[in-house]
PDB file of N, CA and C in Angstrom:
ATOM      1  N   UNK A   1     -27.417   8.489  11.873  1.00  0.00           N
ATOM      2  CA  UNK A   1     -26.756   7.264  12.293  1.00  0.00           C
ATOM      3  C   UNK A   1     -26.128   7.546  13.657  1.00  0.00           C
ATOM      4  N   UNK A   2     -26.200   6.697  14.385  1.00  0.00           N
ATOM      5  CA  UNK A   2     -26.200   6.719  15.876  1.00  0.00           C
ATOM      6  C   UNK A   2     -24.773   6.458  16.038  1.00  0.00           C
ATOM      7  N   UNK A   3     -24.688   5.154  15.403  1.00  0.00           N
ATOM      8  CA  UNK A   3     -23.504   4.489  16.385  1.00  0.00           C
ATOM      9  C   UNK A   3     -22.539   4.088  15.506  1.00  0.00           C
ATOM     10  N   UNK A   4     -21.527   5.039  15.787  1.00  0.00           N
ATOM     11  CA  UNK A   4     -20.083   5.318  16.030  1.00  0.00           C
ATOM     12  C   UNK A   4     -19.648   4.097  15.340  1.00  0.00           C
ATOM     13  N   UNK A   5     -19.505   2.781  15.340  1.00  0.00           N
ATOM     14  CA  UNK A   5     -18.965   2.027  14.650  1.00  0.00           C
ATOM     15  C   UNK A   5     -19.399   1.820  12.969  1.00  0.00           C
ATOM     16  N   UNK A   6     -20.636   1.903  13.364  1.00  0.00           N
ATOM     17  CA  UNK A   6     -21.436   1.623  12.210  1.00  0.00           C
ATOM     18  C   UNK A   6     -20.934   3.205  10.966  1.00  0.00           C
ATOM     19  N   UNK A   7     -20.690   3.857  11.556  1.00  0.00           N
ATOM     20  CA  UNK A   7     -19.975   5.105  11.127  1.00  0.00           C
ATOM     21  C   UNK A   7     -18.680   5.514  10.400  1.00  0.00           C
ATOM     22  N   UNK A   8     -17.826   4.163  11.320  1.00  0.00           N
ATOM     23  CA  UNK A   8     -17.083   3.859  10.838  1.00  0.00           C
ATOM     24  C   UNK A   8     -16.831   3.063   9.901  1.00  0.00           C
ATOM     25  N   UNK A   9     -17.606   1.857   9.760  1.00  0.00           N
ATOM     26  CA  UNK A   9     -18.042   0.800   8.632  1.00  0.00           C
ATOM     27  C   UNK A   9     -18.053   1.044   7.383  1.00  0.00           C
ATOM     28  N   UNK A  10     -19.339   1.982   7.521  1.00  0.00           N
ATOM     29  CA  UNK A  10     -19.291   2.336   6.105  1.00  0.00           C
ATOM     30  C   UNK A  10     -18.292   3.405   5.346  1.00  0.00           C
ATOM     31  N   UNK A  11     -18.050   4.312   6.101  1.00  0.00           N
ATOM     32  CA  UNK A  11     -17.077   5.106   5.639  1.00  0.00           C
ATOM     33  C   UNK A  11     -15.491   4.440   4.634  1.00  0.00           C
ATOM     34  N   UNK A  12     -15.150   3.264   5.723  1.00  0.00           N
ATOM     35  CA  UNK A  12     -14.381   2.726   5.815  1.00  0.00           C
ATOM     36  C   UNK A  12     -14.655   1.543   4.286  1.00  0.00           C
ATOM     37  N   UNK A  13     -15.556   1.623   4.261  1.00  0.00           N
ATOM     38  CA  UNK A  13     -16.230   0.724   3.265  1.00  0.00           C
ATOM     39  C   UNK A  13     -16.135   1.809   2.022  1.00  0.00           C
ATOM     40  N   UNK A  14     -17.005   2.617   2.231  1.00  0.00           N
ATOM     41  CA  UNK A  14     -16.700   3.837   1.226  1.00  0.00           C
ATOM     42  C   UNK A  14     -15.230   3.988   0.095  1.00  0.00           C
ATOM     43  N   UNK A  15     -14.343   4.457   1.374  1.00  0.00           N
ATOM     44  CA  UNK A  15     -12.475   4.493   1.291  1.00  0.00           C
ATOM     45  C   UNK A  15     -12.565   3.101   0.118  1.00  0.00           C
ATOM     46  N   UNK A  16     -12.929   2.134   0.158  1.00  0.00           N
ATOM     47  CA  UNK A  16     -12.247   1.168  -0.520  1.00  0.00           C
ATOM     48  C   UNK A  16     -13.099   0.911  -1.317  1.00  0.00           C
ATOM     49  N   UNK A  17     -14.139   1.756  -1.864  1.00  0.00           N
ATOM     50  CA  UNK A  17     -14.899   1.262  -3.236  1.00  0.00           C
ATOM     51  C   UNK A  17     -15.960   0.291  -2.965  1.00  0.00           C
ATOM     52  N   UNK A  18     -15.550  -0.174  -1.434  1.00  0.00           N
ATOM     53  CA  UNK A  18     -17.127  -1.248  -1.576  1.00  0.00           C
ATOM     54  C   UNK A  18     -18.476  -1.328  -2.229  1.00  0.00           C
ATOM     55  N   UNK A  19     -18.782  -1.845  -3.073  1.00  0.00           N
ATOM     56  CA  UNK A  19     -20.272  -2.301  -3.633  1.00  0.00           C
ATOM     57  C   UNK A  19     -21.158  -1.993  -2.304  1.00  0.00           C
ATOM     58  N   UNK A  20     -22.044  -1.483  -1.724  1.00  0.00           N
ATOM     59  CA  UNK A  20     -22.244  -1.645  -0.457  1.00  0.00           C
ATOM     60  C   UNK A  20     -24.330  -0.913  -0.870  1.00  0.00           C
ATOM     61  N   UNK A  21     -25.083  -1.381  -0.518  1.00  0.00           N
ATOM     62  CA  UNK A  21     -26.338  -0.831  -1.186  1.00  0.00           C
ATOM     63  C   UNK A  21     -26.439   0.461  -0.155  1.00  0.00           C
ATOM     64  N   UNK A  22     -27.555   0.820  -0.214  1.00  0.00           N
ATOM     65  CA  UNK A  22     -27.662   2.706  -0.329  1.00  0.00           C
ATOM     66  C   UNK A  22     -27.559   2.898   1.324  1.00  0.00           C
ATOM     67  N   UNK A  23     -26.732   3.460   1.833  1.00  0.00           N
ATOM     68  CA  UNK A  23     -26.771   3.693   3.572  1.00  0.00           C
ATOM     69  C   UNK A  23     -28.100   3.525   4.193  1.00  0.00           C
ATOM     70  N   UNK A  24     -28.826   3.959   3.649  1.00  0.00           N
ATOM     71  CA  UNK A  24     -30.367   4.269   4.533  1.00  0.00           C
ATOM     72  C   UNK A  24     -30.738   2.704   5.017  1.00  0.00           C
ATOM     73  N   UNK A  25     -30.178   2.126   3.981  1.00  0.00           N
ATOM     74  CA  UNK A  25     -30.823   0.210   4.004  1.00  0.00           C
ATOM     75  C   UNK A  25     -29.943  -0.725   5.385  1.00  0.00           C
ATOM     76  N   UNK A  26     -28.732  -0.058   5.051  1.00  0.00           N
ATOM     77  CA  UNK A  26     -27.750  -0.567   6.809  1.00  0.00           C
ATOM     78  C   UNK A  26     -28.068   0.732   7.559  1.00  0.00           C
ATOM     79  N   UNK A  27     -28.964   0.087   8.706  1.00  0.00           N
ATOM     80  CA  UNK A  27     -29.185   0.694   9.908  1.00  0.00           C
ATOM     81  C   UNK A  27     -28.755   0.307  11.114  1.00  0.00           C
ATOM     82  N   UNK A  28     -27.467  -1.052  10.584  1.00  0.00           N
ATOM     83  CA  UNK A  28     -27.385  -1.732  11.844  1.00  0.00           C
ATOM     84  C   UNK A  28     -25.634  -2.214  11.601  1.00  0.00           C
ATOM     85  N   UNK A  29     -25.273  -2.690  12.586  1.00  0.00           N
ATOM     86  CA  UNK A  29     -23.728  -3.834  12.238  1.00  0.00           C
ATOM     87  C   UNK A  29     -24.105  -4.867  11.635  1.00  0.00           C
ATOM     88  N   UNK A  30     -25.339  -5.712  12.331  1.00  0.00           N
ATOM     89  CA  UNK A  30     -26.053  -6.535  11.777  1.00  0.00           C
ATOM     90  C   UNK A  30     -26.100  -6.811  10.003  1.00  0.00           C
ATOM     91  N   UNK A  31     -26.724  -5.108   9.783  1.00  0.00           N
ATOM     92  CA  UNK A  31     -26.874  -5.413   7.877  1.00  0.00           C
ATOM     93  C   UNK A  31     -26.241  -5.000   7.452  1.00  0.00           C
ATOM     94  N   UNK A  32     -24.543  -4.340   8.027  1.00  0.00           N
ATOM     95  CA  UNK A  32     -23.559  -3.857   7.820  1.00  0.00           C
ATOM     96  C   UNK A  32     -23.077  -5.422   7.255  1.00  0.00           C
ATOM     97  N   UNK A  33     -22.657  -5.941   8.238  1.00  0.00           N
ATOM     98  CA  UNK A  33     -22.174  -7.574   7.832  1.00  0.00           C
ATOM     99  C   UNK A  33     -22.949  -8.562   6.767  1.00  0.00           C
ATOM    100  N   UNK A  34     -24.416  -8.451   7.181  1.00  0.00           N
ATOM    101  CA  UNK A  34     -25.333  -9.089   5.655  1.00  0.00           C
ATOM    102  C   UNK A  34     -24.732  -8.864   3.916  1.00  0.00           C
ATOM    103  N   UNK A  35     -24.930  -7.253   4.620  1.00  0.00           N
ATOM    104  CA  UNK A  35     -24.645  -7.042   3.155  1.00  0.00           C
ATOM    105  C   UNK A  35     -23.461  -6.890   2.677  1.00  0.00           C
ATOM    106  N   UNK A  36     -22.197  -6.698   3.396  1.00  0.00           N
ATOM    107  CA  UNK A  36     -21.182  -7.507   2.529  1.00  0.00           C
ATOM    108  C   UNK A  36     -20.729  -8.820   2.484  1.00  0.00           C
ATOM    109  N   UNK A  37     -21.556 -10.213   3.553  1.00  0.00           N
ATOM    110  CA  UNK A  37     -21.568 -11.285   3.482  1.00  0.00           C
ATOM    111  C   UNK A  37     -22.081 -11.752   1.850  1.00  0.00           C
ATOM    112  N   UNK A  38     -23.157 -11.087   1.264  1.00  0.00           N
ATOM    113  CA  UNK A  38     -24.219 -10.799   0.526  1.00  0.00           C
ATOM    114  C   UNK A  38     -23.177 -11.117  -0.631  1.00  0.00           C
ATOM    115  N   UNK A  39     -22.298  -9.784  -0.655  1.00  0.00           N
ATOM    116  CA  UNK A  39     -21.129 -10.018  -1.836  1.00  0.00           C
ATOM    117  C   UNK A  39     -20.559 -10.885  -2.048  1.00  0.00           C
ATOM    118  N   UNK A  40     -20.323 -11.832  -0.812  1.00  0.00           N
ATOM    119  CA  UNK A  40     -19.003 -12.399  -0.479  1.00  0.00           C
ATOM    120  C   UNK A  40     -19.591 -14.101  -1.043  1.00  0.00           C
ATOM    121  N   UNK A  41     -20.853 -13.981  -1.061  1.00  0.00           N
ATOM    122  CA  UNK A  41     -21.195 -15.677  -1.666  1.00  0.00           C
ATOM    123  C   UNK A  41     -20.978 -16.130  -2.677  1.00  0.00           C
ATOM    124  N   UNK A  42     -20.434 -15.047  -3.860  1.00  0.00           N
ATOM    125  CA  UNK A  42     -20.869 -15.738  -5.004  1.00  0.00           C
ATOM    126  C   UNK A  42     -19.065 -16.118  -4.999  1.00  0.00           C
ATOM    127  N   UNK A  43     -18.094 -16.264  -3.658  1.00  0.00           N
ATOM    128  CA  UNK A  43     -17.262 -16.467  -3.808  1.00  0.00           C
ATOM    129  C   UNK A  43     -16.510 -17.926  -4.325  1.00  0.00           C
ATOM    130  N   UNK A  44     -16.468 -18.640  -5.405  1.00  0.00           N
ATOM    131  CA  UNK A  44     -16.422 -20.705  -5.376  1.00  0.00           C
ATOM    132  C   UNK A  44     -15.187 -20.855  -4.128  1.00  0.00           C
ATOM    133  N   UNK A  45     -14.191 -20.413  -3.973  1.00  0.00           N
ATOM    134  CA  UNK A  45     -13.508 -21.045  -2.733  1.00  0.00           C
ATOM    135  C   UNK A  45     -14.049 -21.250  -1.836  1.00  0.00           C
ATOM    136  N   UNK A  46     -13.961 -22.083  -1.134  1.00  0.00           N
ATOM    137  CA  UNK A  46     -14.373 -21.561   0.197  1.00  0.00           C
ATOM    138  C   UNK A  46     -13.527 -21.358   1.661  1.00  0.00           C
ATOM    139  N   UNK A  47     -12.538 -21.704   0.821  1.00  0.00           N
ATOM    140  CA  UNK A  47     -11.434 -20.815   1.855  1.00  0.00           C
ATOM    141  C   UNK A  47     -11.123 -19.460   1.526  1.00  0.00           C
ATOM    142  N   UNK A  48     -10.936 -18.626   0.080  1.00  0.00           N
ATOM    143  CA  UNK A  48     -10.883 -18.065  -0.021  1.00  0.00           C
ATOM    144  C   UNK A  48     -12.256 -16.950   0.813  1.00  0.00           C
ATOM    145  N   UNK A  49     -13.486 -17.766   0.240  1.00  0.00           N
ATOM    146  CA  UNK A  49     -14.760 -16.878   0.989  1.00  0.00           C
ATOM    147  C   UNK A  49     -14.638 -16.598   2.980  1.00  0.00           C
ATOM    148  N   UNK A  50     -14.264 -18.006   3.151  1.00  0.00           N
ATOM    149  CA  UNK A  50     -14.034 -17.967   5.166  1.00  0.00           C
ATOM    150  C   UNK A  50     -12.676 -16.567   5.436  1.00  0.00           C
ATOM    151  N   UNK A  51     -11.818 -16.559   4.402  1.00  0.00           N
ATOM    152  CA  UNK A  51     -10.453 -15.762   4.731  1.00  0.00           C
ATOM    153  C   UNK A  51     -11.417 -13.897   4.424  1.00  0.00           C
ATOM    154  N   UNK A  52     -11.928 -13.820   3.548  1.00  0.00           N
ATOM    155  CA  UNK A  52     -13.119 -12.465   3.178  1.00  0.00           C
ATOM    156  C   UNK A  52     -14.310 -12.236   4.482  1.00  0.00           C
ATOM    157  N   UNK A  53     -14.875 -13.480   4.451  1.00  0.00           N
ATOM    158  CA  UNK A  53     -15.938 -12.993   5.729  1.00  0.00           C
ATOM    159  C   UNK A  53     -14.767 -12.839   6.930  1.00  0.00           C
ATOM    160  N   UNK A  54     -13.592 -13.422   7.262  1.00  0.00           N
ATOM    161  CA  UNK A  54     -13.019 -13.154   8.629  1.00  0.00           C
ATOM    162  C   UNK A  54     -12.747 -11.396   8.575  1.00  0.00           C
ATOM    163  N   UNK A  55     -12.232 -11.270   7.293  1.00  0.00           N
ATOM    164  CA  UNK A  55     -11.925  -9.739   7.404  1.00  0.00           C
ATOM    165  C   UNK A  55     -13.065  -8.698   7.552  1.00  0.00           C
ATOM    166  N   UNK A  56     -13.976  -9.113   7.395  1.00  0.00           N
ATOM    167  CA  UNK A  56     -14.969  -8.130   7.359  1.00  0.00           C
ATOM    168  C   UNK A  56     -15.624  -8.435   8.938  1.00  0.00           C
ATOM    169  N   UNK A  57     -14.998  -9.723   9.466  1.00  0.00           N
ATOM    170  CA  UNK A  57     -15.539  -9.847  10.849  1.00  0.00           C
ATOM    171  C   UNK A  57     -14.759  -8.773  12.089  1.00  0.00           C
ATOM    172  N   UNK A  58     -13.233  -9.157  11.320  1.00  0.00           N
ATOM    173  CA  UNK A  58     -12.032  -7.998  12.027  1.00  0.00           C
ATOM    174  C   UNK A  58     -12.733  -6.908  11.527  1.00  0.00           C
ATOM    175  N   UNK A  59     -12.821  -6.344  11.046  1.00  0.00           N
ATOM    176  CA  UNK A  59     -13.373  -5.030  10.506  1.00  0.00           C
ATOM    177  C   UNK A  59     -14.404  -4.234  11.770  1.00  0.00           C
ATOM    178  N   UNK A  60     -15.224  -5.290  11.972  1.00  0.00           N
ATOM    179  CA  UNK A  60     -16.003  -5.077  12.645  1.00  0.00           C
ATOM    180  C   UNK A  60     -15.860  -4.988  14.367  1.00  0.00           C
ATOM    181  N   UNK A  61     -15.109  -6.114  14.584  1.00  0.00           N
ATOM    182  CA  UNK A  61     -14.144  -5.564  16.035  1.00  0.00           C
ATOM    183  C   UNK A  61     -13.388  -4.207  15.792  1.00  0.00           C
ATOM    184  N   UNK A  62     -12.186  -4.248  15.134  1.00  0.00           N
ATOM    185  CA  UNK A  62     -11.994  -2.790  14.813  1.00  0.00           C
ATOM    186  C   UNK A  62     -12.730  -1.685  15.185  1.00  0.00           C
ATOM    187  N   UNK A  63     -13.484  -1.523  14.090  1.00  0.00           N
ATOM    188  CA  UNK A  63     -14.942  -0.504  14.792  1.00  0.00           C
ATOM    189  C   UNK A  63     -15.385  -0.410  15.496  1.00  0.00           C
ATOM    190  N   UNK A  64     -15.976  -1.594  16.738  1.00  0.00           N
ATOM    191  CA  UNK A  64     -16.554  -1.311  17.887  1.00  0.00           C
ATOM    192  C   UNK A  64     -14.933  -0.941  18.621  1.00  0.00           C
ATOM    193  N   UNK A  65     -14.026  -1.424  18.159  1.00  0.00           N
ATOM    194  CA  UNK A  65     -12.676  -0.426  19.215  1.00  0.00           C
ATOM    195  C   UNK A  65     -12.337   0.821  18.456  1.00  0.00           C
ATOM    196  N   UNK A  66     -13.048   1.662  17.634  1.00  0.00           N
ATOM    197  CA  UNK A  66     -12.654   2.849  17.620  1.00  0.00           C
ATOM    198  C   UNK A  66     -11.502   2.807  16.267  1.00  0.00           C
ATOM    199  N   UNK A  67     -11.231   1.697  16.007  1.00  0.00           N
ATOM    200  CA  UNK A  67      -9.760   2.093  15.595  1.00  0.00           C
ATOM    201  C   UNK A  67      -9.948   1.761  13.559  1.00  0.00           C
ATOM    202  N   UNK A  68     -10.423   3.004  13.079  1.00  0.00           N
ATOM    203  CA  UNK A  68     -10.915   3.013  11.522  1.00  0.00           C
ATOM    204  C   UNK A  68      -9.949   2.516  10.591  1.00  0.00           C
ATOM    205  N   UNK A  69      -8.164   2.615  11.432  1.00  0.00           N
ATOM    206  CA  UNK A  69      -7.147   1.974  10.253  1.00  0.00           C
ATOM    207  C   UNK A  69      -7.426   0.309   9.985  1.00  0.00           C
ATOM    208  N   UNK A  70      -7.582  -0.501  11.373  1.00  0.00           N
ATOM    209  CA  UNK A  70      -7.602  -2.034  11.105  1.00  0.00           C
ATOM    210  C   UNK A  70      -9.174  -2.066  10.321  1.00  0.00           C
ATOM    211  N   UNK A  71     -10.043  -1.262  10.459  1.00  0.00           N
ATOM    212  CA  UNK A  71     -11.256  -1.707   9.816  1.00  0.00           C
ATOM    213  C   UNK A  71     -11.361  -1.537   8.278  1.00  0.00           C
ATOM    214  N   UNK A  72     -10.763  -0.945   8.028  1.00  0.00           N
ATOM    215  CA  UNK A  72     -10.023  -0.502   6.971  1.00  0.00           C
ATOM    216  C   UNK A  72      -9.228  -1.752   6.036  1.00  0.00           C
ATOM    217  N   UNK A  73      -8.403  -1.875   7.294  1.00  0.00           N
ATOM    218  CA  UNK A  73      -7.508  -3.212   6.540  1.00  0.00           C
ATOM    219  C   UNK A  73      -8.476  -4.492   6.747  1.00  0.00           C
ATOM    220  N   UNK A  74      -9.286  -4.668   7.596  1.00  0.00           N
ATOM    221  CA  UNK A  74     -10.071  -6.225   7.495  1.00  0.00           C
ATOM    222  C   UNK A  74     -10.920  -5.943   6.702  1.00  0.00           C
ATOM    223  N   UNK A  75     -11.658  -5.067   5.960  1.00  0.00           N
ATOM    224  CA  UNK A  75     -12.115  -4.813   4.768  1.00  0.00           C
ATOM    225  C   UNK A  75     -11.296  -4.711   3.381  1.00  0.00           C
ATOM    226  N   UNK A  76     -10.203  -4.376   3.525  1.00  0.00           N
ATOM    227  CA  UNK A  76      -9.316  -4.552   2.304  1.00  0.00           C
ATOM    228  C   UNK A  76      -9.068  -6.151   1.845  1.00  0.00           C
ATOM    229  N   UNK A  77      -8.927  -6.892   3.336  1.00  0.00           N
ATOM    230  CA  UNK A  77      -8.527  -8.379   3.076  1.00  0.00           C
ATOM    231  C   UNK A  77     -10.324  -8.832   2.368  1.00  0.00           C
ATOM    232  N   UNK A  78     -11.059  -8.686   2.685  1.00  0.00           N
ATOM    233  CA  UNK A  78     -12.119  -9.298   2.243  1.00  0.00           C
ATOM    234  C   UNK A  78     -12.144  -8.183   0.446  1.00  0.00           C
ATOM    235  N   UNK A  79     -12.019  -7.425   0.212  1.00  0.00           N
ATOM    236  CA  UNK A  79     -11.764  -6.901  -1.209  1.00  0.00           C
ATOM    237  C   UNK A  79     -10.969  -7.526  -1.933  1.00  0.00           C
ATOM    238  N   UNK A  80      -9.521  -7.899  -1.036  1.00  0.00           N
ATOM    239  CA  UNK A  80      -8.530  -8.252  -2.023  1.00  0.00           C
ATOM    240  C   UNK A  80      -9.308  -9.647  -2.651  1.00  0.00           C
ATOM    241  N   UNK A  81     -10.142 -10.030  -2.177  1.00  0.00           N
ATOM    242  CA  UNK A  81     -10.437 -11.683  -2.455  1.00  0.00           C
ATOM    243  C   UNK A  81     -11.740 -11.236  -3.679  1.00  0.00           C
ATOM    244  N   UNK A  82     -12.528 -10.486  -3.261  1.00  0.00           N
ATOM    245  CA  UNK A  82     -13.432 -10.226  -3.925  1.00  0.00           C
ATOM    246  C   UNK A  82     -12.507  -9.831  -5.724  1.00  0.00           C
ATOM    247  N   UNK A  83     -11.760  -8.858  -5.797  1.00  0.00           N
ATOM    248  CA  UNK A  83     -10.654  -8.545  -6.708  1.00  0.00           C
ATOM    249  C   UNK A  83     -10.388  -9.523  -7.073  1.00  0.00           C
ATOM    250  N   UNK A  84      -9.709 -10.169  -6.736  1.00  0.00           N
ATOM    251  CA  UNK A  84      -8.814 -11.966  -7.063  1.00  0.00           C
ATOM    252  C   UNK A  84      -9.878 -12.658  -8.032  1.00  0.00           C
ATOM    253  N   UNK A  85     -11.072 -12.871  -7.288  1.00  0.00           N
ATOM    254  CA  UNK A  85     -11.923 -13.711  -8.082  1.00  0.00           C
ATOM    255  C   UNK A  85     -12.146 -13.181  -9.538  1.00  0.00           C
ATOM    256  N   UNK A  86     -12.776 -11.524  -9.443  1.00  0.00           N
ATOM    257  CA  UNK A  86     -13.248 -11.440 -10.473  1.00  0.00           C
ATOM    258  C   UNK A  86     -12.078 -11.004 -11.397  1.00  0.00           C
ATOM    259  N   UNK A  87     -10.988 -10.976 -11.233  1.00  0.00           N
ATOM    260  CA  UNK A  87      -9.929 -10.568 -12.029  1.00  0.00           C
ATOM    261  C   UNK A  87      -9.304 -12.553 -12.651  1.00  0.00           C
ATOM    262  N   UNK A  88      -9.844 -13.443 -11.790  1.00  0.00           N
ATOM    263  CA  UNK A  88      -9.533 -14.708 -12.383  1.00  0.00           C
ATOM    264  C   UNK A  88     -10.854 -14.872 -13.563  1.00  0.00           C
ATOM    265  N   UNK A  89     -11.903 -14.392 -13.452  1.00  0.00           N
ATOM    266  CA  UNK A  89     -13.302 -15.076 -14.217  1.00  0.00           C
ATOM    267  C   UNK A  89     -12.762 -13.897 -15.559  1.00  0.00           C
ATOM    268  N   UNK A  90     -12.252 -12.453 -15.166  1.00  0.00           N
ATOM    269  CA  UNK A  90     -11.997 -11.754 -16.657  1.00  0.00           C
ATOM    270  C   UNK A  90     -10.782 -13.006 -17.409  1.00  0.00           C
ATOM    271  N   UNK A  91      -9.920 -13.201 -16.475  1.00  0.00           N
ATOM    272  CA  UNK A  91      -8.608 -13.952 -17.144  1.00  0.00           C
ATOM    273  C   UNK A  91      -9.442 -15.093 -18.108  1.00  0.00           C
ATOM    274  N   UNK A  92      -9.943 -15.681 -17.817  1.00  0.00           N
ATOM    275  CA  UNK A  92     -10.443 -17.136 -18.610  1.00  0.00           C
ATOM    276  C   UNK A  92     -11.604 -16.523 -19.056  1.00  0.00           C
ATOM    277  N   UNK A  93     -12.361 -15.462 -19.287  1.00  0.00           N
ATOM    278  CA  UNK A  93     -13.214 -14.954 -20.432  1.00  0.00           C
ATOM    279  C   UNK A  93     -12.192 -14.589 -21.158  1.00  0.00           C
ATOM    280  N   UNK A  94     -11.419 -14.335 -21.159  1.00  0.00           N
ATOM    281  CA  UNK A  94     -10.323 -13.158 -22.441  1.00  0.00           C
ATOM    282  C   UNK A  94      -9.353 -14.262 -22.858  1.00  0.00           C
ATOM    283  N   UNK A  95      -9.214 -15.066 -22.120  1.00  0.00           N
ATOM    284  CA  UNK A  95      -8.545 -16.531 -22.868  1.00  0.00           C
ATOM    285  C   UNK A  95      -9.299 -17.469 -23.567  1.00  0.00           C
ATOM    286  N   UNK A  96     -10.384 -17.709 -23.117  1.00  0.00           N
ATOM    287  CA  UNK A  96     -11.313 -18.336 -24.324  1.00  0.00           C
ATOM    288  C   UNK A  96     -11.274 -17.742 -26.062  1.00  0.00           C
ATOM    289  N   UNK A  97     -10.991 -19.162 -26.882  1.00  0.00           N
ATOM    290  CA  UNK A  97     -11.254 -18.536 -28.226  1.00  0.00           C
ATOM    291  C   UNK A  97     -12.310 -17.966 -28.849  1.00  0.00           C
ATOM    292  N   UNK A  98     -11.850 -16.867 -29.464  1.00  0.00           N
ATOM    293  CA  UNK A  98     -13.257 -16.405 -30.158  1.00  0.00           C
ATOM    294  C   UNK A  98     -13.819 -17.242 -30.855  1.00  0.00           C
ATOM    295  N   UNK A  99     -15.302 -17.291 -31.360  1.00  0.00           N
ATOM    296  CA  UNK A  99     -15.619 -18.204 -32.440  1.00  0.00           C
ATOM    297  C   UNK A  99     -15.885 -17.154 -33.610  1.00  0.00           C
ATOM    298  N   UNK A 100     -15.913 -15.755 -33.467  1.00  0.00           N
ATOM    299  CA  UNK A 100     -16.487 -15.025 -34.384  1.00  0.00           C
ATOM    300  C   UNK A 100     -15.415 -14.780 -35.494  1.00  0.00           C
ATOM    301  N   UNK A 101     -15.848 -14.581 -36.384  1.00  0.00           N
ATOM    302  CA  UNK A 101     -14.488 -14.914 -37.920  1.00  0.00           C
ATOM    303  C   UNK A 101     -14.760 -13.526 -38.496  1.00  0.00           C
TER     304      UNK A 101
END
């Protein structure tokens, strides 16, 4: 891997557990951003989803400036949302009544 941001991306992606498919497949910023856009659809807000893709857009300025803490954090903001959701879809599976007796 060549370039230095992209270096940072994933790493940075790494640090925070990202779902992220196998390095060899992002060869670029380009499918750096796809593929966590990729994650980011099955988001129903869509403010919540615009506030996730912005962070992963900061993320990505970040990186081309060198600087791995904000990329870090504009990837955390797009996690925290990713988190949120699926910690709301466990809440209302585990609140639904059982039917089994």
């Amino acid at each position: 891997m060549n370039d230095p941001a992209l270096a940072l991306l994933i790493q940075a992606a790494r640090d925070l557990g990202w779902p992220l498919p196998s390095p060899e497949s992002i060869d670029s910023i380009e499918a750096f951003e796809r593929a966590c856009f990729a994650r980011l659809d099955h988001i129903k807000g869509g403010q919540d989803r615009a506030h996730a893709k912005n962070g992963v857009r900061s993320a990505i300025t970040a990186a081309h400036e060198g600087n791995a803490e904000y990329a870090r954090a504009g990837l955390w903001e797009a996690a925290k949302v990713i988190h949120l959701e699926e910690y709301d879809r466990d809440v209302m599976r585990l609140s639904r009544p059982s039917h089994a007796a």
